[in-house]
C-alpha atoms as a PDB file:
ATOM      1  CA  UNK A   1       0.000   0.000   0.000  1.00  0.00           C
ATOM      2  CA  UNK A   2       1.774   3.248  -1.251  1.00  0.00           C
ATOM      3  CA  UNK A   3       0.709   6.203   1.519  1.00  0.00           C
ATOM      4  CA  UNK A   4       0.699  10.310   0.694  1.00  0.00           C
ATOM      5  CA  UNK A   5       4.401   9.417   2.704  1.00  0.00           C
ATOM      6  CA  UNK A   6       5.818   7.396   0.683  1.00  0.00           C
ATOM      7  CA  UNK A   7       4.578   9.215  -3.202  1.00  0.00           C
ATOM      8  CA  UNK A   8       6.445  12.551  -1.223  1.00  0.00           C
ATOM      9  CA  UNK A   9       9.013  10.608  -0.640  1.00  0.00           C
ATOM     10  CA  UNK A  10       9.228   9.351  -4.285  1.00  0.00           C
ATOM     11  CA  UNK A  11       8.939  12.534  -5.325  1.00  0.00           C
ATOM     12  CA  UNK A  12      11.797  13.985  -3.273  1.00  0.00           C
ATOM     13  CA  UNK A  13      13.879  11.276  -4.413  1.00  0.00           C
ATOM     14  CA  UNK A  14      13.650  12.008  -8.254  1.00  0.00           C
ATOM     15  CA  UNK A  15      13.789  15.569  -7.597  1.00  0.00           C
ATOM     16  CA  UNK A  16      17.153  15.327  -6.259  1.00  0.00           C
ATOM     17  CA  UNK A  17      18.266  12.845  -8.842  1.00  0.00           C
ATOM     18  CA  UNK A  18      17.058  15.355 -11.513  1.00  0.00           C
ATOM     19  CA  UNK A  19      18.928  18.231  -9.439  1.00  0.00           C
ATOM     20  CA  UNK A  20      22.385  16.184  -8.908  1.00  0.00           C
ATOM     21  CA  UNK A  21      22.340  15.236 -12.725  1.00  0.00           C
ATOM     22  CA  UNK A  22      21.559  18.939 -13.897  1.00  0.00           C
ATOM     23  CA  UNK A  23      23.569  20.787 -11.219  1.00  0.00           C
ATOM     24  CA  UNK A  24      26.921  19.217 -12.666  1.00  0.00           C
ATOM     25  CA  UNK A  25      26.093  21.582 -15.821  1.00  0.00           C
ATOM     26  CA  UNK A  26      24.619  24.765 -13.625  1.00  0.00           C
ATOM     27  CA  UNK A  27      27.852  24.510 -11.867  1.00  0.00           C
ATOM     28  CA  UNK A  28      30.160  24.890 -14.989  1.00  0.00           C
ATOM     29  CA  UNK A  29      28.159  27.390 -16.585  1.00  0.00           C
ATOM     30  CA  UNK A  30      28.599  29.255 -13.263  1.00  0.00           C
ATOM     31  CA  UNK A  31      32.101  28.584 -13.402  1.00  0.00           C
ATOM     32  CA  UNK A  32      32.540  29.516 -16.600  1.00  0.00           C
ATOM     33  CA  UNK A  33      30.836  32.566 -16.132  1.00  0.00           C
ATOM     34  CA  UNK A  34      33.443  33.602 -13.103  1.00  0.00           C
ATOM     35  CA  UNK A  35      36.260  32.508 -14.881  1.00  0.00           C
ATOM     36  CA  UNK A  36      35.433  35.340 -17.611  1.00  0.00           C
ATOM     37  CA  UNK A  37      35.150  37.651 -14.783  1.00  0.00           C
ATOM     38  CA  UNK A  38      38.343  36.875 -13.170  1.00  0.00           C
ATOM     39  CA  UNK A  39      41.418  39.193 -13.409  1.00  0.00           C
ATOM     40  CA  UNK A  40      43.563  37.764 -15.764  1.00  0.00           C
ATOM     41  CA  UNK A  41      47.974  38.797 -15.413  1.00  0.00           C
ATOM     42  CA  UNK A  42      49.599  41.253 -18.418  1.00  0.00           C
ATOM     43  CA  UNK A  43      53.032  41.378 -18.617  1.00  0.00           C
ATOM     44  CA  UNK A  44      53.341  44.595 -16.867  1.00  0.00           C
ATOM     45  CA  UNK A  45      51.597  42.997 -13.918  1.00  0.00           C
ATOM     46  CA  UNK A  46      53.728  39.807 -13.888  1.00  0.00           C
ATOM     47  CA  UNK A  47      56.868  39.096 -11.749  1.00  0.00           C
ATOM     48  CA  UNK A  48      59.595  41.667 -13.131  1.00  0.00           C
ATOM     49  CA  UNK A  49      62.515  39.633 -14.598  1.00  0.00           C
ATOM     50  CA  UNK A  50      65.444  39.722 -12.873  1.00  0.00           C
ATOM     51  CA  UNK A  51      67.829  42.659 -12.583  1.00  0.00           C
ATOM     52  CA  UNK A  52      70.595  42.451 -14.983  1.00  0.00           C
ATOM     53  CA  UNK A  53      73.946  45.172 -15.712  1.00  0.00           C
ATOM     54  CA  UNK A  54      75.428  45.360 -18.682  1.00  0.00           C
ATOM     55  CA  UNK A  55      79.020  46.977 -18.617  1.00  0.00           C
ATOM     56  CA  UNK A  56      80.905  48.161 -21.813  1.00  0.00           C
ATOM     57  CA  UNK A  57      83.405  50.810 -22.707  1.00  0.00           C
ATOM     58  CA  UNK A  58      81.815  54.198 -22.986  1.00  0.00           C
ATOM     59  CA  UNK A  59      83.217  57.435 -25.135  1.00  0.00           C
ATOM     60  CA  UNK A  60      86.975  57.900 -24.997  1.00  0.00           C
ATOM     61  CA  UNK A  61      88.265  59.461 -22.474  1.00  0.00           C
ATOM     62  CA  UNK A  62      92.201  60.997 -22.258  1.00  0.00           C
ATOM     63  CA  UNK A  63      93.329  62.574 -19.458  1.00  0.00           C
ATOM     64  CA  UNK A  64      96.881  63.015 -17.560  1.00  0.00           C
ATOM     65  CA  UNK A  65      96.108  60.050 -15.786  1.00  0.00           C
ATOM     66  CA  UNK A  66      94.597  57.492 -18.409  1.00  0.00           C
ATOM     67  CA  UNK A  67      96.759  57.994 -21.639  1.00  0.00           C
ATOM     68  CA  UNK A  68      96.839  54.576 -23.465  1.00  0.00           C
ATOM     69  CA  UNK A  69      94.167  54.306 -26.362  1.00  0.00           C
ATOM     70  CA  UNK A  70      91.592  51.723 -24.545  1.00  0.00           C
ATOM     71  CA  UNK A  71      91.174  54.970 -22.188  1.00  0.00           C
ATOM     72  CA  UNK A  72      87.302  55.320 -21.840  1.00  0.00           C
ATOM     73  CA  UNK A  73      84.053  56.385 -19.364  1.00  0.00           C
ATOM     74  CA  UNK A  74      82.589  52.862 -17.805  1.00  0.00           C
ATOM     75  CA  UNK A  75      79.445  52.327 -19.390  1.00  0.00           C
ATOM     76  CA  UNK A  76      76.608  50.750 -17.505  1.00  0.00           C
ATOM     77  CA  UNK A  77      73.211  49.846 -18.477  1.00  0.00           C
ATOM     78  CA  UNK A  78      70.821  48.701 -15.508  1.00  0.00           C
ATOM     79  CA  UNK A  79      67.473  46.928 -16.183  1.00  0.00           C
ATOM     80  CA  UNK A  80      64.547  45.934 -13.755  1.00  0.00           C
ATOM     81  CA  UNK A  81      65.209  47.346 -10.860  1.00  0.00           C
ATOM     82  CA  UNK A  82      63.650  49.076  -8.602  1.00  0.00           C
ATOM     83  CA  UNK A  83      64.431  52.874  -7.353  1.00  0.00           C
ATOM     84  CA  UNK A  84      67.512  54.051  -7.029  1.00  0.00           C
ATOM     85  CA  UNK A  85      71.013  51.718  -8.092  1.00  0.00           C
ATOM     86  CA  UNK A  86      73.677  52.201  -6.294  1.00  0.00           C
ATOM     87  CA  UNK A  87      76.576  50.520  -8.351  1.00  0.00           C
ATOM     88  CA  UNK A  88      80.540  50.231  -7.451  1.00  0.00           C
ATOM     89  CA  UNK A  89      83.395  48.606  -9.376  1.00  0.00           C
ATOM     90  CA  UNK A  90      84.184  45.201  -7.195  1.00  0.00           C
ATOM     91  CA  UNK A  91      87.120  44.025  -9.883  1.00  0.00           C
ATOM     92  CA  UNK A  92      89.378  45.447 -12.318  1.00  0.00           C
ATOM     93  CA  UNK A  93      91.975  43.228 -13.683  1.00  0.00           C
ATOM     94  CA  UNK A  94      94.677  44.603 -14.566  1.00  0.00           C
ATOM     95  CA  UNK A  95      95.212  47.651 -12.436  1.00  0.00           C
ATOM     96  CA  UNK A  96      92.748  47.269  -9.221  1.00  0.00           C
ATOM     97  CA  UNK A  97      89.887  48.660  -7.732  1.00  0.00           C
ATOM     98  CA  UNK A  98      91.658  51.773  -5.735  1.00  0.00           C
ATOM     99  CA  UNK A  99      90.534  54.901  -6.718  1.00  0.00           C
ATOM    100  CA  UNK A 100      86.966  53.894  -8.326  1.00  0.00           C
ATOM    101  CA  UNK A 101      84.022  55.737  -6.752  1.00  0.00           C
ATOM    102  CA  UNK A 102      80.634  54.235  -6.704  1.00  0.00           C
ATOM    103  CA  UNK A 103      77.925  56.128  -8.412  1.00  0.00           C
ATOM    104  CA  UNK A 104      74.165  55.950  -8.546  1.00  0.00           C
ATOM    105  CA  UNK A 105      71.652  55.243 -11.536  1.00  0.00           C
ATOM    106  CA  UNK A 106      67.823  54.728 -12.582  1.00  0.00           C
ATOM    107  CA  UNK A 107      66.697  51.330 -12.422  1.00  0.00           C
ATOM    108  CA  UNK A 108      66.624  50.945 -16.214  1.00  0.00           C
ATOM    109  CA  UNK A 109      69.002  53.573 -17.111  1.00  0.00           C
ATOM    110  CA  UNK A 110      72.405  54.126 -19.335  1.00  0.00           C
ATOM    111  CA  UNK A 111      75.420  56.014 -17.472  1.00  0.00           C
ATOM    112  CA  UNK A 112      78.928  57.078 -18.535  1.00  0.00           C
ATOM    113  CA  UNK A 113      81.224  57.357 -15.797  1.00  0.00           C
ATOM    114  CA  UNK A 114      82.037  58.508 -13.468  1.00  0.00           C
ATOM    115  CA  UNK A 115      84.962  56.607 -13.927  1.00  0.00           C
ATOM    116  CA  UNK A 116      87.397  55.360 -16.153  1.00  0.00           C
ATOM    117  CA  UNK A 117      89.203  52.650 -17.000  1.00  0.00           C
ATOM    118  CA  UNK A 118      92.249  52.253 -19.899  1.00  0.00           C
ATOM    119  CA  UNK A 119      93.967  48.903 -20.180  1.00  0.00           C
ATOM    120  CA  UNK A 120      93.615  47.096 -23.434  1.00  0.00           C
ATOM    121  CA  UNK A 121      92.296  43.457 -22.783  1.00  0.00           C
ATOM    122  CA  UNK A 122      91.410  44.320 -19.012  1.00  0.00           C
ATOM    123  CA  UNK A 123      88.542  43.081 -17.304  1.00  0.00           C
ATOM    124  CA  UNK A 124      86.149  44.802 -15.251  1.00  0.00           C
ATOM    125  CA  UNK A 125      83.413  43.842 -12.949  1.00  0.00           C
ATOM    126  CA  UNK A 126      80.289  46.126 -11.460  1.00  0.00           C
ATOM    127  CA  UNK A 127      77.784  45.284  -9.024  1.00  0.00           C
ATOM    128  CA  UNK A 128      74.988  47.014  -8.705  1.00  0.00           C
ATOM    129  CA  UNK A 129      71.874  46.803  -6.199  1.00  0.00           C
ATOM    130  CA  UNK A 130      68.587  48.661  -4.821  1.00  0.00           C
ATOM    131  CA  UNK A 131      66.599  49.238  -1.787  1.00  0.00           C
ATOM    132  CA  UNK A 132      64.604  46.850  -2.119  1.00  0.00           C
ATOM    133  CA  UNK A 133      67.476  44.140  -2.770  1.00  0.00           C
ATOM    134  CA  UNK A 134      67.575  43.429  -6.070  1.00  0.00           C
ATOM    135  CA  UNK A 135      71.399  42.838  -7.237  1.00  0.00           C
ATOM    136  CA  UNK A 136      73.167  42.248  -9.941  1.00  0.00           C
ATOM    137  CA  UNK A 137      76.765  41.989 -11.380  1.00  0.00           C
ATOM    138  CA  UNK A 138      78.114  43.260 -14.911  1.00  0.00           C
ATOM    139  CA  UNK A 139      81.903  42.084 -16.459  1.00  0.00           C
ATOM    140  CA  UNK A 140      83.323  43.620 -19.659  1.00  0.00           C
ATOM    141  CA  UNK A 141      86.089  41.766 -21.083  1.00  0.00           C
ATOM    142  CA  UNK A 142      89.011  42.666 -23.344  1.00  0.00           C
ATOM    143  CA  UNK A 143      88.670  46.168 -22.554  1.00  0.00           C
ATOM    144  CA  UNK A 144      88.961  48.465 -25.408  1.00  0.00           C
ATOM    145  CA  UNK A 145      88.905  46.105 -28.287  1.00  0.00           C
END
């Protein structure tokens, strides 16, 4: 004998097996529908690459104290950093570091000098870092040719 129960029941019962086999769908056209609205990353809002310095000869540059040809401004080129760079010269092979003063930059800016360096084939080495500390380290080699 089927009661008024048992037919509620029975209807409850295919209700929610008509609501569990449509909701799968509901749910990914919700989805869907949020995933369109979600901020999406550009490239200017990405992680920044990494800070990089680029060291080269600059101009020429003869003085009393730097005749040979090679003579010329350090060159530096700093990329993705942040703020202010403060760079320094940490190696210069032949002749040492003595007498280099460190200088500041932008954080994707080109400087010449304030230094310079003149010996043909030498190697030099900058480091350069931020505030917020980001670092990185340029080398020229074969200095002037």
């Amino acid at each position: 004998m089927v009661t008024k129960m048992h037919m509620t029941a029975a209807r409850i019962a295919v209700a929610m097996l008509l609501a569990i086999s449509v909701a799968p769908e509901t749910a990914r056209a919700d989805s869907a529908s949020r995933e369109s609205e979600r901020p999406t990353l550009s490239r200017a809002a990405s992680i920044t690459d990494a800070p990089r310095v680029k060291v080269k000869a600059g101009p020429k540059h003869q003085s009393s104290g730097c005749t040979d040809s090679s003579c010329a401004w350090v060159r530096t080129r700093t990329r993705n950093f942040q703020g202010v760079v403060s760079c320094r010269i940490t190696k210069a092979n032949p002749g040492g570091t003595v007498g280099f003063i460190p200088w500041a930059q932008g954080p994707n800016a080109v400087r010449n000098g304030p230094n310079y360096y003149g010996f043909p084939g030498g190697t030099l080495t900058v480091r350069c870092h931020d505030a917020h500390g980001h670092a990185a380290r340029g080398k020229v080699t074969n200095w002037g040719t």
